[in-house]
PDB file of N, CA and C in Angstrom:
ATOM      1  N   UNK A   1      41.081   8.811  -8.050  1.00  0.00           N
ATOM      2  CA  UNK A   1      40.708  10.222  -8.118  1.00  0.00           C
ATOM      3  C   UNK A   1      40.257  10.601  -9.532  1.00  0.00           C
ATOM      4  N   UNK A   2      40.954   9.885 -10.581  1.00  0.00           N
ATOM      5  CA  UNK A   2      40.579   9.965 -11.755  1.00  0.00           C
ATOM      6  C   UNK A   2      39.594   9.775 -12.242  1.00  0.00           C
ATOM      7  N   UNK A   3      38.695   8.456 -11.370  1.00  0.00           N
ATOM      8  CA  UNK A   3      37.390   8.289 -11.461  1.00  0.00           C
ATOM      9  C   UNK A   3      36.054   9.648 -11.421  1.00  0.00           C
ATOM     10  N   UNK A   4      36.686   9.474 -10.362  1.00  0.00           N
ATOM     11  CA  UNK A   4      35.743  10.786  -9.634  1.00  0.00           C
ATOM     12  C   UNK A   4      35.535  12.041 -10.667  1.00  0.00           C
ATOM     13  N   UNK A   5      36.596  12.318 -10.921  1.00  0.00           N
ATOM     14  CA  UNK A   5      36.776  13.444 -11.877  1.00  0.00           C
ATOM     15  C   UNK A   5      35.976  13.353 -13.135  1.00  0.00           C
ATOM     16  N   UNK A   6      36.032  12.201 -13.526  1.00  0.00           N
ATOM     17  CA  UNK A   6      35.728  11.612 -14.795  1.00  0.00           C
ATOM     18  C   UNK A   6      33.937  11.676 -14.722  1.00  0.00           C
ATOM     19  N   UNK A   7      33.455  11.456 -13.570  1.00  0.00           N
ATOM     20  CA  UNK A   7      31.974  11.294 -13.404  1.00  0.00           C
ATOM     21  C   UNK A   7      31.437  12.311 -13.174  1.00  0.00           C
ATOM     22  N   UNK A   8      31.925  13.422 -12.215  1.00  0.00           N
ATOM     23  CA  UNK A   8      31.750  14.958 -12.025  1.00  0.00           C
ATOM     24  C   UNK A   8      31.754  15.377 -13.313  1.00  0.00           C
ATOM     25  N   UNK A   9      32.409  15.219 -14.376  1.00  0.00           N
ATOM     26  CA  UNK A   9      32.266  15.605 -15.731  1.00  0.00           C
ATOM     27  C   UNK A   9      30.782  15.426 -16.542  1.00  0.00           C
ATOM     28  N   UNK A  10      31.276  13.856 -16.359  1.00  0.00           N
ATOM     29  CA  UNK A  10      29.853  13.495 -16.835  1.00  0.00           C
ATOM     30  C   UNK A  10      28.409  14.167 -17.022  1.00  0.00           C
ATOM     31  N   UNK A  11      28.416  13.386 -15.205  1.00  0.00           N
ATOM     32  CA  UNK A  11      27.452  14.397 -14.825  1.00  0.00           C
ATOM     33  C   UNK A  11      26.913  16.192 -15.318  1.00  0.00           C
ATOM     34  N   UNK A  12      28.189  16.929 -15.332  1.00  0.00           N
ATOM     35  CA  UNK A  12      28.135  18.098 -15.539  1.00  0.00           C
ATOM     36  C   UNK A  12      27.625  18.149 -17.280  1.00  0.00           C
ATOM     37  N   UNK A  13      28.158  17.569 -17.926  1.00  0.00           N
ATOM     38  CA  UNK A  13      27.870  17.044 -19.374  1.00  0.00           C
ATOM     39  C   UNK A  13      25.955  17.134 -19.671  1.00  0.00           C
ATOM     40  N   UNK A  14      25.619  16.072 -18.766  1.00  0.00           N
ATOM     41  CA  UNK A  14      24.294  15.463 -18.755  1.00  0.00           C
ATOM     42  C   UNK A  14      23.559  16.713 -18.240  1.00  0.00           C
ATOM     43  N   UNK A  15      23.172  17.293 -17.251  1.00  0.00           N
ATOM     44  CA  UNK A  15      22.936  17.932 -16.988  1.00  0.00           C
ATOM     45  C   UNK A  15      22.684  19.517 -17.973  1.00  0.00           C
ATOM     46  N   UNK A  16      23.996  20.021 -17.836  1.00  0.00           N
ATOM     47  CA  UNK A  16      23.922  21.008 -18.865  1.00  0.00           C
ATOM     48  C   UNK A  16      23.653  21.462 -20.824  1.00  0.00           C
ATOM     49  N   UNK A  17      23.723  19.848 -21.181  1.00  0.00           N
ATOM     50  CA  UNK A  17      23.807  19.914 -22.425  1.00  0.00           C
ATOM     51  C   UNK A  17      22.673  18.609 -23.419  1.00  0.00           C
ATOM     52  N   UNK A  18      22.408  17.183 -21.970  1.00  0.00           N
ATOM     53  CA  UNK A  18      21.736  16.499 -22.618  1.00  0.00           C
ATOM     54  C   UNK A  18      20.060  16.569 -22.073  1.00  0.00           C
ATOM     55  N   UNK A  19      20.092  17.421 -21.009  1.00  0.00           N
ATOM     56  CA  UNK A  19      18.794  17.122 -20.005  1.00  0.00           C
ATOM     57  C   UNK A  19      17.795  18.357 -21.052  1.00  0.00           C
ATOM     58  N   UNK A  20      16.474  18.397 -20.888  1.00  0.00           N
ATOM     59  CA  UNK A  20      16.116  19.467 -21.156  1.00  0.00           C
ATOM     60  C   UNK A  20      14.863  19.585 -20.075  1.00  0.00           C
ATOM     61  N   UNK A  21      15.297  21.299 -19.799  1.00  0.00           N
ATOM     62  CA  UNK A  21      14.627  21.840 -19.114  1.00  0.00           C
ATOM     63  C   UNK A  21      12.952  22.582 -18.773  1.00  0.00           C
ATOM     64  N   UNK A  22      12.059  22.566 -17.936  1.00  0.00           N
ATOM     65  CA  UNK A  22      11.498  22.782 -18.693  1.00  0.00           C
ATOM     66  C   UNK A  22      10.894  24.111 -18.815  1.00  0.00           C
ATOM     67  N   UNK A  23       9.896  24.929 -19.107  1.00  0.00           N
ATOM     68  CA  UNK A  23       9.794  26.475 -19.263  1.00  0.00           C
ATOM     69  C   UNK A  23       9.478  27.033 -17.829  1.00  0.00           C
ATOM     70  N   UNK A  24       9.330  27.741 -17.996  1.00  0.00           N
ATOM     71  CA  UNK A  24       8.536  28.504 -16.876  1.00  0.00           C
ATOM     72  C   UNK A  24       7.016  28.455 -16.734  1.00  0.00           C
ATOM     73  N   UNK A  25       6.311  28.118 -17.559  1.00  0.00           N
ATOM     74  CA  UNK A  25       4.855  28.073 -18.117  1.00  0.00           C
ATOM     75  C   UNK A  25       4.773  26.722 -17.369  1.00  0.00           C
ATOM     76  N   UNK A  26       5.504  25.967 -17.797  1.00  0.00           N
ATOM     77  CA  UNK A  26       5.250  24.285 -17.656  1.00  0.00           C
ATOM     78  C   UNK A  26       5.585  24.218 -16.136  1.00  0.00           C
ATOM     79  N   UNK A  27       6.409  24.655 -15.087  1.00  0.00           N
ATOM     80  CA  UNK A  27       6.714  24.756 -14.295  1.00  0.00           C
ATOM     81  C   UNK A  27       5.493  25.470 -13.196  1.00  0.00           C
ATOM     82  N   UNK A  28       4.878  26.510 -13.415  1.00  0.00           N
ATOM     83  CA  UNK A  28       3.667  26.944 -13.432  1.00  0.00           C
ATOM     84  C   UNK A  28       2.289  26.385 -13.063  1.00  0.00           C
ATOM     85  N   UNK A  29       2.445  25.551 -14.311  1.00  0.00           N
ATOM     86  CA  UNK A  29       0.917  24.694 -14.137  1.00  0.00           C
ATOM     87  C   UNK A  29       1.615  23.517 -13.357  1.00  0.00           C
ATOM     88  N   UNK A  30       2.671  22.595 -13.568  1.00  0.00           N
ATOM     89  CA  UNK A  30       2.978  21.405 -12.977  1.00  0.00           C
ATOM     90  C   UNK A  30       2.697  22.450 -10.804  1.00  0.00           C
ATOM     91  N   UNK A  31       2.909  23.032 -10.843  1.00  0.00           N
ATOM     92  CA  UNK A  31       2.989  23.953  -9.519  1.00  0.00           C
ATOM     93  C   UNK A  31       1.430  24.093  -9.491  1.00  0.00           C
ATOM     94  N   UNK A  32       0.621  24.549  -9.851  1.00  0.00           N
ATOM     95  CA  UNK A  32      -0.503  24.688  -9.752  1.00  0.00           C
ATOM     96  C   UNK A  32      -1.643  23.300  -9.506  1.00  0.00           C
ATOM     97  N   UNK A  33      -1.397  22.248 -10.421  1.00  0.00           N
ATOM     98  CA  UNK A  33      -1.869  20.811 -10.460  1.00  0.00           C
ATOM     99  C   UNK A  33      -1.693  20.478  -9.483  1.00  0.00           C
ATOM    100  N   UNK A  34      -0.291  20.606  -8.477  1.00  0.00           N
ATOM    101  CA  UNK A  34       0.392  19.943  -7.446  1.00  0.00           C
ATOM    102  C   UNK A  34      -0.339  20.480  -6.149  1.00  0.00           C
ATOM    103  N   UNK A  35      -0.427  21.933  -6.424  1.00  0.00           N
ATOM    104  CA  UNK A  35      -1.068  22.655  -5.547  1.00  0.00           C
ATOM    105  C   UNK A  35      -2.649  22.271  -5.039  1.00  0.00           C
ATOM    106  N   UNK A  36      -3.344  21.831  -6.421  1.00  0.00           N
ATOM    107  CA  UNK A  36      -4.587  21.950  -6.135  1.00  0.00           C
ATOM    108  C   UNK A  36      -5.276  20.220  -5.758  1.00  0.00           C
ATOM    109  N   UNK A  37      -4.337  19.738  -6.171  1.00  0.00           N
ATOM    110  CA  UNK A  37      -4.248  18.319  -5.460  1.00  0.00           C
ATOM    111  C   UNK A  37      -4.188  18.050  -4.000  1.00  0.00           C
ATOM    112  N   UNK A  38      -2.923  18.755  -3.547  1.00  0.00           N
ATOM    113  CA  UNK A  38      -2.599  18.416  -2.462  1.00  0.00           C
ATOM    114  C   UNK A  38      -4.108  19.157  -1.417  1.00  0.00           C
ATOM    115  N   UNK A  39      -4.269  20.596  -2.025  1.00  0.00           N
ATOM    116  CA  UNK A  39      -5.445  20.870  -1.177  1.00  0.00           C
ATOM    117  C   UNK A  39      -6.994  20.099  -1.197  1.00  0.00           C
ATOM    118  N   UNK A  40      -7.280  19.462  -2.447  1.00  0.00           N
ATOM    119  CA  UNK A  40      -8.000  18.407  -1.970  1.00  0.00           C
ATOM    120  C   UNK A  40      -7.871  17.292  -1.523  1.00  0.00           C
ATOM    121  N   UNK A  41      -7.221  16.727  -1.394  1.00  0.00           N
ATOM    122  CA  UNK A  41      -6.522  15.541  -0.250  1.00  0.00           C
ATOM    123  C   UNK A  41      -6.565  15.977   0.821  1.00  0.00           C
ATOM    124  N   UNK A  42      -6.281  17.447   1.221  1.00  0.00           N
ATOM    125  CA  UNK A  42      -6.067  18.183   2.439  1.00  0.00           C
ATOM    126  C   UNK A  42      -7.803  18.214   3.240  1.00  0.00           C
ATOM    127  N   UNK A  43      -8.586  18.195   2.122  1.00  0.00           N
ATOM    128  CA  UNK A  43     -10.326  18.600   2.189  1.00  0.00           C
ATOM    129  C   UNK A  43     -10.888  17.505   2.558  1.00  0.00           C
ATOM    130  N   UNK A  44     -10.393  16.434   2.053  1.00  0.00           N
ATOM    131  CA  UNK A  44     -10.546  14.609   1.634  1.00  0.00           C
ATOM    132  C   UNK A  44     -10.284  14.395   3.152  1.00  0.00           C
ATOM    133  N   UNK A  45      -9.163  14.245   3.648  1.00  0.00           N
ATOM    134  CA  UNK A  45      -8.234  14.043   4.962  1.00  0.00           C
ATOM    135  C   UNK A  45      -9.252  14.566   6.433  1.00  0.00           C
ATOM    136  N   UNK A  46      -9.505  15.448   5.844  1.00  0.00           N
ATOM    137  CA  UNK A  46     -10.027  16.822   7.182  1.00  0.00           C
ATOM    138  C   UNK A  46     -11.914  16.201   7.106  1.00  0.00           C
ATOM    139  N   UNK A  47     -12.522  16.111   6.421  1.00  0.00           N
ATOM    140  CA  UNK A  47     -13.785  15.531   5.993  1.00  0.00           C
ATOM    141  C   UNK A  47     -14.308  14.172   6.657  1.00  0.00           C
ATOM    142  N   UNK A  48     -12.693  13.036   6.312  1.00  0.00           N
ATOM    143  CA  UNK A  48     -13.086  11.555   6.859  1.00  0.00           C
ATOM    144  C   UNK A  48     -12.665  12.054   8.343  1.00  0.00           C
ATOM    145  N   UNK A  49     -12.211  13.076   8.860  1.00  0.00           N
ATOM    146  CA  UNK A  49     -11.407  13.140  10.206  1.00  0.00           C
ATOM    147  C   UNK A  49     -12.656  13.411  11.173  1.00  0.00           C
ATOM    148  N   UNK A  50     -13.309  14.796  10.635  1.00  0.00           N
ATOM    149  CA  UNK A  50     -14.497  15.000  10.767  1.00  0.00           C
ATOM    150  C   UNK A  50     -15.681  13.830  10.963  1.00  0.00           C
ATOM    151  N   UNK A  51     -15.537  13.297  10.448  1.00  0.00           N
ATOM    152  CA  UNK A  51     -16.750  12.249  10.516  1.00  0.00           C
ATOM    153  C   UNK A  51     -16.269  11.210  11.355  1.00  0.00           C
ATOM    154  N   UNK A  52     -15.117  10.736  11.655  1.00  0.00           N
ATOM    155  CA  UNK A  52     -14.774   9.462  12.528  1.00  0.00           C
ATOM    156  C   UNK A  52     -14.691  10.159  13.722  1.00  0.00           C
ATOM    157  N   UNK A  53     -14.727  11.731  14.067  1.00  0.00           N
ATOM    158  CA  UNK A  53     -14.339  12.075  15.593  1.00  0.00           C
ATOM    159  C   UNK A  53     -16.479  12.305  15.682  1.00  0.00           C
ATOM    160  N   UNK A  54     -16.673  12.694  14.629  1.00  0.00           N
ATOM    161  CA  UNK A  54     -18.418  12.713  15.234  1.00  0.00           C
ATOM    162  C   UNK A  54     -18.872  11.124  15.275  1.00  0.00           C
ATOM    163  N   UNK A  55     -18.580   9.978  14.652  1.00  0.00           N
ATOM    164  CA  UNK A  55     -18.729   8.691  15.159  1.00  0.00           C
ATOM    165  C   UNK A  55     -18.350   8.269  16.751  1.00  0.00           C
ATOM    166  N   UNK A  56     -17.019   8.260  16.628  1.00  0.00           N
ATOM    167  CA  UNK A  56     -16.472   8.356  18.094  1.00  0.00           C
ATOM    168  C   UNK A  56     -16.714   9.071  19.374  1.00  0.00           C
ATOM    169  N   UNK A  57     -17.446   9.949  18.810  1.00  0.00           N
ATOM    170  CA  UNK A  57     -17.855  11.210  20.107  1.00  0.00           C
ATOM    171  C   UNK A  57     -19.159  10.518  20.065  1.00  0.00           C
ATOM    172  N   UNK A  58     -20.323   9.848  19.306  1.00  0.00           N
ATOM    173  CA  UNK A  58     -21.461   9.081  19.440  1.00  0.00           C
ATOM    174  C   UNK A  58     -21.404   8.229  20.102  1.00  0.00           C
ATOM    175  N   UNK A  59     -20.729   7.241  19.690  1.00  0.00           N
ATOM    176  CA  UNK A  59     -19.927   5.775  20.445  1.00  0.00           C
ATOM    177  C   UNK A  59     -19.481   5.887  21.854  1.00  0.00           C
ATOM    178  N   UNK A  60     -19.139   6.199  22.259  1.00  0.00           N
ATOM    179  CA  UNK A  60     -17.838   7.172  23.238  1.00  0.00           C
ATOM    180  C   UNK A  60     -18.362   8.496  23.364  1.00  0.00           C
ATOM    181  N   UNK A  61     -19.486   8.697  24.700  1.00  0.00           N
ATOM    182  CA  UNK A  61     -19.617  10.184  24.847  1.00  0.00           C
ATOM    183  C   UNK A  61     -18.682  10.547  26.426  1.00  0.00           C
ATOM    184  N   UNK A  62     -18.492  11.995  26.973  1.00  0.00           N
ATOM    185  CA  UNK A  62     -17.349  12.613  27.145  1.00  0.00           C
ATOM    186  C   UNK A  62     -18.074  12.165  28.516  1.00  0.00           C
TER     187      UNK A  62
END
């Protein structure tokens, strides 16, 4: 049990006093980068999808 205790400390240690956090600004843009990535991948994704269902609908009509 002593263990345990001992690492919950730790932890709490690391966290609160050795980690550093980062602003709100930085948090912001890392949010924004993430954002504007994922929506072109999203554009990227939807584009090749687009084009293999108009191949397939050529290939393969209904």
């Amino acid at each position: 049990m002593n263990k345990i205790v001992n690492y919950c400390k730790a932890c709490y240690e690391e966290l609160a006093y050795k980690t550093t956090w980062p602003t709100r600004a930085q948090l912001t843009h890392s949010a924004m980068v993430v954002l504007s990535a994922s929506l072109v991948i999203a554009v990227v994704v939807f584009c090749m999808d687009s084009v293999f269902k108009f191949i397939m609908s050529s290939i393969y009509p209904n």
